[in-house]
N, C-alpha and C. Protein backbone atom coordinates (compact mmCIF):
# COMPACT_ATOMS: atom_id res chain seq x y z
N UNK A 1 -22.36 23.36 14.07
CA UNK A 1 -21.07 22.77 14.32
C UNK A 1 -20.83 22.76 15.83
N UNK A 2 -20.26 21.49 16.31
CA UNK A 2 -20.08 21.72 17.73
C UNK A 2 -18.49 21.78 18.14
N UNK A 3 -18.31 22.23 19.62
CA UNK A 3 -17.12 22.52 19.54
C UNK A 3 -16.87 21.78 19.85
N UNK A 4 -15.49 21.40 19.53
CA UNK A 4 -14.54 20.04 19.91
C UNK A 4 -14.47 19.36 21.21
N UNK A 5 -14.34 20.98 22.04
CA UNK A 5 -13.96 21.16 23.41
C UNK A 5 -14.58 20.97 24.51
N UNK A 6 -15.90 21.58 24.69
CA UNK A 6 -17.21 21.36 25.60
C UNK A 6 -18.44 21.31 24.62
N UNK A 7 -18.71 20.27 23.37
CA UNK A 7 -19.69 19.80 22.81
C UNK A 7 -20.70 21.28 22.46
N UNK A 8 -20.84 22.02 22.87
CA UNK A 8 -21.58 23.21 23.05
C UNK A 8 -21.97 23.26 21.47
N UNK A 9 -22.92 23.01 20.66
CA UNK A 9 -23.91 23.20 19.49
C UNK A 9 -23.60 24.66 18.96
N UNK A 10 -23.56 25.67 20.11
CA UNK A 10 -23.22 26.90 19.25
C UNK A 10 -22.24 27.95 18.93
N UNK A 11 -21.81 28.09 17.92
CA UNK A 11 -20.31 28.52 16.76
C UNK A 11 -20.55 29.55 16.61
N UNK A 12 -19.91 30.75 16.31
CA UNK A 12 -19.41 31.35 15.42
C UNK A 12 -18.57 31.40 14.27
N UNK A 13 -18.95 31.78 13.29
CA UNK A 13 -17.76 31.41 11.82
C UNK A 13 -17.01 33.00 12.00
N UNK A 14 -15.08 32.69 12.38
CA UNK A 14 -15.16 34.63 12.51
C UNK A 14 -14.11 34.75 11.58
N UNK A 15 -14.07 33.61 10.50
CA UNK A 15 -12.73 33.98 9.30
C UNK A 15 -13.32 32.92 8.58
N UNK A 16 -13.37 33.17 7.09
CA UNK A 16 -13.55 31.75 6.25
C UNK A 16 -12.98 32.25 4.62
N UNK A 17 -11.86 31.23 4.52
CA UNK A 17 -11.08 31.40 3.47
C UNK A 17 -11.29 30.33 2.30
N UNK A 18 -11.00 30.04 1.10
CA UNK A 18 -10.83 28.99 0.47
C UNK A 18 -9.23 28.72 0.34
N UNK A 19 -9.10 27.32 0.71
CA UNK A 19 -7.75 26.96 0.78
C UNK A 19 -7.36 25.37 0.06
N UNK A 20 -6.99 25.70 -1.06
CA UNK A 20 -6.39 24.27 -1.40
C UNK A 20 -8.02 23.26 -2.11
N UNK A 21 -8.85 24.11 -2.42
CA UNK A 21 -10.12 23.04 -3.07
C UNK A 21 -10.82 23.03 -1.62
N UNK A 22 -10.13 23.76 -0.65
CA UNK A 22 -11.45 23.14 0.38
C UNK A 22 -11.91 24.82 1.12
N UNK A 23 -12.81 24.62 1.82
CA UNK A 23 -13.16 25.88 2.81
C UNK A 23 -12.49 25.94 3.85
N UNK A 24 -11.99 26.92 4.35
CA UNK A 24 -11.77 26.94 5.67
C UNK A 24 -12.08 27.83 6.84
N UNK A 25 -12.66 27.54 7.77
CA UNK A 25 -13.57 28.39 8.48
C UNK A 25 -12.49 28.23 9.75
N UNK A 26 -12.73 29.60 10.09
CA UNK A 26 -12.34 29.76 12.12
C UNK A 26 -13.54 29.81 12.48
N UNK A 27 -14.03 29.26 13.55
CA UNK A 27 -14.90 29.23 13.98
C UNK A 27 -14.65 29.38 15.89
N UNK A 28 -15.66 30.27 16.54
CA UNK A 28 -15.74 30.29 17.71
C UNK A 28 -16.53 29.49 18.77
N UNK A 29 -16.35 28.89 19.85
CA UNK A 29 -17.44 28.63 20.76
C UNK A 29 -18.23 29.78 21.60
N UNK A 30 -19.43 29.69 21.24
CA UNK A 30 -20.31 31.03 22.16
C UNK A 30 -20.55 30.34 23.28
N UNK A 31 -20.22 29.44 23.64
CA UNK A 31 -20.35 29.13 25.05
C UNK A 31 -19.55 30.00 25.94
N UNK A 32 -19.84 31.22 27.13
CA UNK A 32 -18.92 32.02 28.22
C UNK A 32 -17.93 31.14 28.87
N UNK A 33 -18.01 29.92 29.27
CA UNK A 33 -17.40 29.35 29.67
C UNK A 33 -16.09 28.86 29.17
N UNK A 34 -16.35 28.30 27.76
CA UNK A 34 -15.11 28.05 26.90
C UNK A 34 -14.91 28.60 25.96
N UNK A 35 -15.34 29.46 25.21
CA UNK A 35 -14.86 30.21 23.97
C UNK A 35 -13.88 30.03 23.33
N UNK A 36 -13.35 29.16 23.05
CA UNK A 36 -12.03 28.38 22.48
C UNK A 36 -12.23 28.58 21.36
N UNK A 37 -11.28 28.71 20.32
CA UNK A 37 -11.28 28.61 18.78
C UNK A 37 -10.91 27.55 17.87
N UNK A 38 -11.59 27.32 17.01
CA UNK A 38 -11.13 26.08 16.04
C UNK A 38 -10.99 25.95 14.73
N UNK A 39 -10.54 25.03 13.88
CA UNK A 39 -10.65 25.54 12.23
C UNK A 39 -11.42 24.44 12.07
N UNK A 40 -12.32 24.36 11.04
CA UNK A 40 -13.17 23.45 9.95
C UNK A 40 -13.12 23.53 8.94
N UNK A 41 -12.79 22.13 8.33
CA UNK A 41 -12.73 22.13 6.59
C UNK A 41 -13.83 21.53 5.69
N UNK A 42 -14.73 22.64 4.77
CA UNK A 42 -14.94 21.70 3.97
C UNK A 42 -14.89 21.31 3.00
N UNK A 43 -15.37 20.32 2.35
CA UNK A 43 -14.53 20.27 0.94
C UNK A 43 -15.71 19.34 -0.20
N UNK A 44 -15.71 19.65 -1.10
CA UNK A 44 -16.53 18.69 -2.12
C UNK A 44 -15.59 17.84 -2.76
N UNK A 45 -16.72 16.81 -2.38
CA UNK A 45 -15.99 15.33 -3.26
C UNK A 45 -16.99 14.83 -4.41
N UNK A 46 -16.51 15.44 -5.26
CA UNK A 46 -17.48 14.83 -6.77
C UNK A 46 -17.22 14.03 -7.15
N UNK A 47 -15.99 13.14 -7.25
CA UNK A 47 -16.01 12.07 -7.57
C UNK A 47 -16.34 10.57 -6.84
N UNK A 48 -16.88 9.42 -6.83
CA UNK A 48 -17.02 8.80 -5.81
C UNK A 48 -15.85 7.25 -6.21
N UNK A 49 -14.88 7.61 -5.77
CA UNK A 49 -13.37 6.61 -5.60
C UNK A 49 -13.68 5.55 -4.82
N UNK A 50 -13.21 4.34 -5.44
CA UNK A 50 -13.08 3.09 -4.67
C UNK A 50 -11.65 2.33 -4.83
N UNK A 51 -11.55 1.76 -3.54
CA UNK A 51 -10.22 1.50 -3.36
C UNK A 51 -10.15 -0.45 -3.12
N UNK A 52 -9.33 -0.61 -4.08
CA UNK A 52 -9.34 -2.33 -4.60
C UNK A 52 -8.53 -2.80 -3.83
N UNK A 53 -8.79 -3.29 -2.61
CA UNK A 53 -8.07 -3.95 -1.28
C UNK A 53 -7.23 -5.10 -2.29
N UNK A 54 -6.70 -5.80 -1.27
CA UNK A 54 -4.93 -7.48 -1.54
C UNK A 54 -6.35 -8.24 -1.95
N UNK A 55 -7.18 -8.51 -1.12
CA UNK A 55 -8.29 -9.75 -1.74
C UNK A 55 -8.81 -9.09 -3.21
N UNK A 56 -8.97 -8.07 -3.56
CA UNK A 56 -9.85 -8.08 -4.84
C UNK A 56 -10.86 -6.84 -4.12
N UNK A 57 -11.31 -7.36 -3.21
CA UNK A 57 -12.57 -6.53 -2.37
C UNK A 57 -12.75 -5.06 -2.89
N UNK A 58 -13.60 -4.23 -3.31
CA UNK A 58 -13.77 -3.01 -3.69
C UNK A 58 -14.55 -2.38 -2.13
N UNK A 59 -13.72 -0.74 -1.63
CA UNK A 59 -14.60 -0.34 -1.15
C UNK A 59 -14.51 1.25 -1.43
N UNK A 60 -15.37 2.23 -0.53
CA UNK A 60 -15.37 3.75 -0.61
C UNK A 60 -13.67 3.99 0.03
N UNK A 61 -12.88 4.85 -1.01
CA UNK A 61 -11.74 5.27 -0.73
C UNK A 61 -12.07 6.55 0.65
N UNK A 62 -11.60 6.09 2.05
CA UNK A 62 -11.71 6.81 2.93
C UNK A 62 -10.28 7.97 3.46
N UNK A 63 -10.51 8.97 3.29
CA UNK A 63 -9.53 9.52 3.73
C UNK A 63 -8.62 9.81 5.05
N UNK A 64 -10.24 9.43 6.04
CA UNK A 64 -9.44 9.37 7.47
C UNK A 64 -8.83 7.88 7.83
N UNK A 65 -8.91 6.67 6.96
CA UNK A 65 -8.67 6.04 7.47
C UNK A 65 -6.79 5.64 6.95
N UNK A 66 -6.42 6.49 5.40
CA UNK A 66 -5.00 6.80 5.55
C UNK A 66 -4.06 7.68 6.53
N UNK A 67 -5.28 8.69 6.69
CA UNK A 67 -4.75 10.00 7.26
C UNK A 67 -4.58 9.33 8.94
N UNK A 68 -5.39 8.27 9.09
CA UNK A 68 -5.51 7.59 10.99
C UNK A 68 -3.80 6.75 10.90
N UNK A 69 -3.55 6.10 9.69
CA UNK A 69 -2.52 5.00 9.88
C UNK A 69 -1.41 5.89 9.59
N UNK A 70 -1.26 6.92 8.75
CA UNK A 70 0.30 7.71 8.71
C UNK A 70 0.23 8.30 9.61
N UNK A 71 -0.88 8.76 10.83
CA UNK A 71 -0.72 9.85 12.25
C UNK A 71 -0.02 8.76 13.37
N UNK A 72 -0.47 7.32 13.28
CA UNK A 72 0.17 5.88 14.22
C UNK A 72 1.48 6.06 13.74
N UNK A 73 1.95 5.95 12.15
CA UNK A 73 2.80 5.87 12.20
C UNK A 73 4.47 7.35 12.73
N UNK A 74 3.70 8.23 12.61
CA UNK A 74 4.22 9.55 12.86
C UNK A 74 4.27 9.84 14.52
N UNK A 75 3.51 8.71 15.12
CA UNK A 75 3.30 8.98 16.66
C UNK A 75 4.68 9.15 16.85
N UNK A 76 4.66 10.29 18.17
CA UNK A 76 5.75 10.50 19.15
C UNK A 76 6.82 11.02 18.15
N UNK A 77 7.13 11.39 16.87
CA UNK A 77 8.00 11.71 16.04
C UNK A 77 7.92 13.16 16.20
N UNK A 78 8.82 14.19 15.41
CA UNK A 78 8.79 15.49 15.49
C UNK A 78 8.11 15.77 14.11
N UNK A 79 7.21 15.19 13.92
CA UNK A 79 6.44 15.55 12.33
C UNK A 79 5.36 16.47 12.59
N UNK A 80 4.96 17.92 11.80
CA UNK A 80 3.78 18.47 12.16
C UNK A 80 2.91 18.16 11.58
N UNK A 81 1.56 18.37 12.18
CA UNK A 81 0.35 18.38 11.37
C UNK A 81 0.10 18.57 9.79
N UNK A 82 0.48 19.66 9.69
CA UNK A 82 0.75 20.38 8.93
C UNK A 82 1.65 19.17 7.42
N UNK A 83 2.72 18.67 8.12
CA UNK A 83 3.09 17.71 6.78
C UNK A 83 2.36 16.28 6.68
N UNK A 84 2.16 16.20 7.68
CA UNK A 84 1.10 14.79 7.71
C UNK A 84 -0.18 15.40 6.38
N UNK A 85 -0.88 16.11 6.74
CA UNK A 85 -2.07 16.57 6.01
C UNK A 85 -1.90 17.02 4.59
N UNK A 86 -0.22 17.27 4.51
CA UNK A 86 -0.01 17.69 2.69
C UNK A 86 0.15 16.45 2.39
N UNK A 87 0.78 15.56 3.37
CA UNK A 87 1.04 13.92 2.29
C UNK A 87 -0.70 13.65 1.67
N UNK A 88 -1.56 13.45 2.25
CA UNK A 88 -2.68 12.99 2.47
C UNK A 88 -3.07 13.53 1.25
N UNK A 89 -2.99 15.04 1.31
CA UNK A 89 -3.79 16.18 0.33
C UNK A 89 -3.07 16.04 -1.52
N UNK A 90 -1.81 15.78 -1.11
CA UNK A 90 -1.16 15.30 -2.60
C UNK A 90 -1.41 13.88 -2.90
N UNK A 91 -1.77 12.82 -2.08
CA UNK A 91 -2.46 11.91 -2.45
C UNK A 91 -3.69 12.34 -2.81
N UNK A 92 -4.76 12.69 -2.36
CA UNK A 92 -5.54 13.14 -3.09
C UNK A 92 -5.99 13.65 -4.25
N UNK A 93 -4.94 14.39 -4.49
CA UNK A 93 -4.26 15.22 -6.19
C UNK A 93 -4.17 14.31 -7.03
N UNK A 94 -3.87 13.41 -6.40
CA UNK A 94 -2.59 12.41 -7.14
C UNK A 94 -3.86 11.66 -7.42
N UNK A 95 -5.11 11.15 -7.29
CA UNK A 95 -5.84 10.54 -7.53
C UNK A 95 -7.02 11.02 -7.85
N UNK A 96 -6.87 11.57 -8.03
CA UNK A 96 -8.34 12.63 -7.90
C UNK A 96 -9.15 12.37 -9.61
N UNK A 97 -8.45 11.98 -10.47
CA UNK A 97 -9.15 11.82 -11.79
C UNK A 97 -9.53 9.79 -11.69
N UNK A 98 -8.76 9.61 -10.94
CA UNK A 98 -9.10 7.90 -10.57
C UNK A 98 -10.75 7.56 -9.56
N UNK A 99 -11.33 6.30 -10.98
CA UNK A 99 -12.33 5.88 -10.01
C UNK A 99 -12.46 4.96 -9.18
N UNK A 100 -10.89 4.04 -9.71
CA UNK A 100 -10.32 3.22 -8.84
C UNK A 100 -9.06 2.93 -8.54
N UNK A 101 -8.21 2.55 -7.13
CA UNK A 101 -6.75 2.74 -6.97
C UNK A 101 -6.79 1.62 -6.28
N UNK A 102 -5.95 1.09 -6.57
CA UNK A 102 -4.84 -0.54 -5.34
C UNK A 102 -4.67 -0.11 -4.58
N UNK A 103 -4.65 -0.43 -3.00
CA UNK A 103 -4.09 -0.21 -1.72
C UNK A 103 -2.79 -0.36 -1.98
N UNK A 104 -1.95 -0.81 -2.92
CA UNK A 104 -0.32 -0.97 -3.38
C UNK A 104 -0.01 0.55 -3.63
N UNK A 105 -1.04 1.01 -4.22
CA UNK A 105 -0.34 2.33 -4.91
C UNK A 105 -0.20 3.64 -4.03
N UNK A 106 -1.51 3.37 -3.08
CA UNK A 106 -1.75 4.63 -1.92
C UNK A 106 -0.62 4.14 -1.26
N UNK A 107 -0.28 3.16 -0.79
CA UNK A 107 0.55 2.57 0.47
C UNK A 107 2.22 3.16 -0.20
N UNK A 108 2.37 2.80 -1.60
CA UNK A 108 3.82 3.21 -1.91
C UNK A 108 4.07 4.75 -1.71
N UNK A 109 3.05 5.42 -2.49
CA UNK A 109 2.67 6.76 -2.18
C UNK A 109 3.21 7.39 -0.89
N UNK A 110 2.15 6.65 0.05
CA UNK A 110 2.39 7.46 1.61
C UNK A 110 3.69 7.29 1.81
N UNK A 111 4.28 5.90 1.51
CA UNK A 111 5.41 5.22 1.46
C UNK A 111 6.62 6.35 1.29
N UNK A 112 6.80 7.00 -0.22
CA UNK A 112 7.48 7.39 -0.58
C UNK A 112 8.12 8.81 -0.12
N UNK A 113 6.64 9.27 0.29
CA UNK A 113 6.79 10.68 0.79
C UNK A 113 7.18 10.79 2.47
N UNK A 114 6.66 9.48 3.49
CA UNK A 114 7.63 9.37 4.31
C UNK A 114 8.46 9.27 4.51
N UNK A 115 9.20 8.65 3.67
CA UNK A 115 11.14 8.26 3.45
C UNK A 115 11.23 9.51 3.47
N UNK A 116 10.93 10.55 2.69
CA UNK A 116 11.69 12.05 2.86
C UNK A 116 11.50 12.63 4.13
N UNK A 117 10.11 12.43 4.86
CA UNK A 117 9.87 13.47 5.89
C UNK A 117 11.03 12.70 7.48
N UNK A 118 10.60 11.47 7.51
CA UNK A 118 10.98 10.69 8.84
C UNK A 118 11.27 9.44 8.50
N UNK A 119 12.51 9.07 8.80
CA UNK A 119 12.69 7.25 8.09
C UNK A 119 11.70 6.43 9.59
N UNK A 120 12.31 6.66 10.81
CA UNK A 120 11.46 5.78 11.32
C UNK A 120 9.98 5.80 10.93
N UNK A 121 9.09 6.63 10.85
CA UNK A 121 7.58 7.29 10.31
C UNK A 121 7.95 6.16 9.17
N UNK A 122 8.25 6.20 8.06
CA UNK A 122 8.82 5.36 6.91
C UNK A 122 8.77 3.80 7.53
N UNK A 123 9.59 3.19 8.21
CA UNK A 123 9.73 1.84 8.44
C UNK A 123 8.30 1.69 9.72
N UNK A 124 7.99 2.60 10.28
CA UNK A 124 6.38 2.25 11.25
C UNK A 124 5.33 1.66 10.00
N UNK A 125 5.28 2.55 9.10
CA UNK A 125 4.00 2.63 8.20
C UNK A 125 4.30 1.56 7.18
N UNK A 126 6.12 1.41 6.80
CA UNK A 126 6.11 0.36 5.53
C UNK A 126 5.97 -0.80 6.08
N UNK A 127 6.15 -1.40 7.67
CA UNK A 127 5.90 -2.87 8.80
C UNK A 127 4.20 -3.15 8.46
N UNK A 128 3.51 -2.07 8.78
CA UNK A 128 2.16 -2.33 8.79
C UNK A 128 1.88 -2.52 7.41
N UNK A 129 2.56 -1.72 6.32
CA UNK A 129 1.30 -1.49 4.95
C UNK A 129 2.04 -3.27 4.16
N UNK A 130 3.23 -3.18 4.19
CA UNK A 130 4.01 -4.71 4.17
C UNK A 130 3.55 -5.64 4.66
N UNK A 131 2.85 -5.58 5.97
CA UNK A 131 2.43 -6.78 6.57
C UNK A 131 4.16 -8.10 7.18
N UNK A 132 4.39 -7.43 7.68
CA UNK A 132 5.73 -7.88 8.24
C UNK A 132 5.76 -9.08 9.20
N UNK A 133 6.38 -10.20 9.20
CA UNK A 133 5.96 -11.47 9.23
C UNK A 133 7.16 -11.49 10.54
N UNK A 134 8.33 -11.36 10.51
CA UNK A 134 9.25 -11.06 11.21
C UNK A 134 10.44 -10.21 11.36
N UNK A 135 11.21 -10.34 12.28
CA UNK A 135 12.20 -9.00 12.46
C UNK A 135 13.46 -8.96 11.17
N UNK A 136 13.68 -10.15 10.80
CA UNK A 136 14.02 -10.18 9.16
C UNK A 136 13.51 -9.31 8.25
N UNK A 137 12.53 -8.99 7.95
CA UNK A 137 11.91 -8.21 7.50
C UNK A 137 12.44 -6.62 7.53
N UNK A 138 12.03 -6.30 9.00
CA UNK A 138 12.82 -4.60 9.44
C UNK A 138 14.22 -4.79 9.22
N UNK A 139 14.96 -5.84 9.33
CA UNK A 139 16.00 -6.07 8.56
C UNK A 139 16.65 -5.47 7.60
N UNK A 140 15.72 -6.10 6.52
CA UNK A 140 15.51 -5.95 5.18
C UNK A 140 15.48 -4.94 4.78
N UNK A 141 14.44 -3.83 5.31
CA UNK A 141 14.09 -2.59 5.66
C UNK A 141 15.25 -1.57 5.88
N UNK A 142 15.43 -1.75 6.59
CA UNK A 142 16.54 -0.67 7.55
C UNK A 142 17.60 -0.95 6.81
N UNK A 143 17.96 -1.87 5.63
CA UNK A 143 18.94 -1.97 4.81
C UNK A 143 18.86 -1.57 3.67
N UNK A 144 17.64 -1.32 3.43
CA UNK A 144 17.25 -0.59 1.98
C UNK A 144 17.11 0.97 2.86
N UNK A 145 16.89 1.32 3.73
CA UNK A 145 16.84 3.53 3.87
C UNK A 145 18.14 3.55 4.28
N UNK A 146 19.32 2.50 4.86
CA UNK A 146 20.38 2.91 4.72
C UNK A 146 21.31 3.36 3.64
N UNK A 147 20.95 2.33 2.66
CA UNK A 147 21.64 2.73 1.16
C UNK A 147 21.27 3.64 0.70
């Protein structure tokens, strides 16, 4: 494992717990120079999920690539890590016996559980997963989390 920090190839593992279906390791840099600490997760995926895009298109259900668009949408907000990664992880739950899911259903999902954490986070992520044509739209929006 390398470290995040100065690439350095060699780790120490100096805590490793099971947490939530996955591993979790502290791990050290033995580099003298930076010795910084970090966590690593890993996790088994036995099932192999595909996710049925607006065209029809089937592909591998990726996790960083929800977990990349709710962190855009959470930018600059006061949201922690920490709740970003349970939305993600209860999506996961939430699908986890599925061998296939609609981008409608993940998107309402993330959808739903942002309205509780951050409305703007909520209207960033529902513009993009909506595909928002014009400011009518956020309109529209900002009139439905007002009610």
């Amino acid at each position: 494992m390398r470290c995040p920090y100065c690439q350095n190839p060699e780790t120490k593992v100096t805590d490793k717990r099971e947490s939530g279906g996955a591993i979790r390791r502290r791990r050290e840099c033995l580099n003298d120079r930076c010795g910084k600490r970090f966590t690593t997760y890993e996790k088994i995926d036995s099932v192999e999920r595909f996710v049925i895009k607006k065209d029809g298109r089937r592909e591998p259900f990726n996790r960083d690539k929800v977990f990349l668009g709710v962190m855009k949408a959470c930018e600059k907000r006061n949201i922690s890590h920490d709740k970003i990664e349970k939305i993600i992880k209860d999506l996961e739950e939430n699908i986890q016996n599925k061998k296939e899911i609609e981008t409608k259903k993940i998107g309402e999902f993330v959808m739903k559980n942002l309205k509780k954490i951050d409305k703007v986070a909520y209207i960033r992520f529902a513009s993009v997963y909506r595909d928002f044509e014009d400011v009518d739209d956020f309109k529209d929006l900002m009139k439905e989390v007002r009610e």
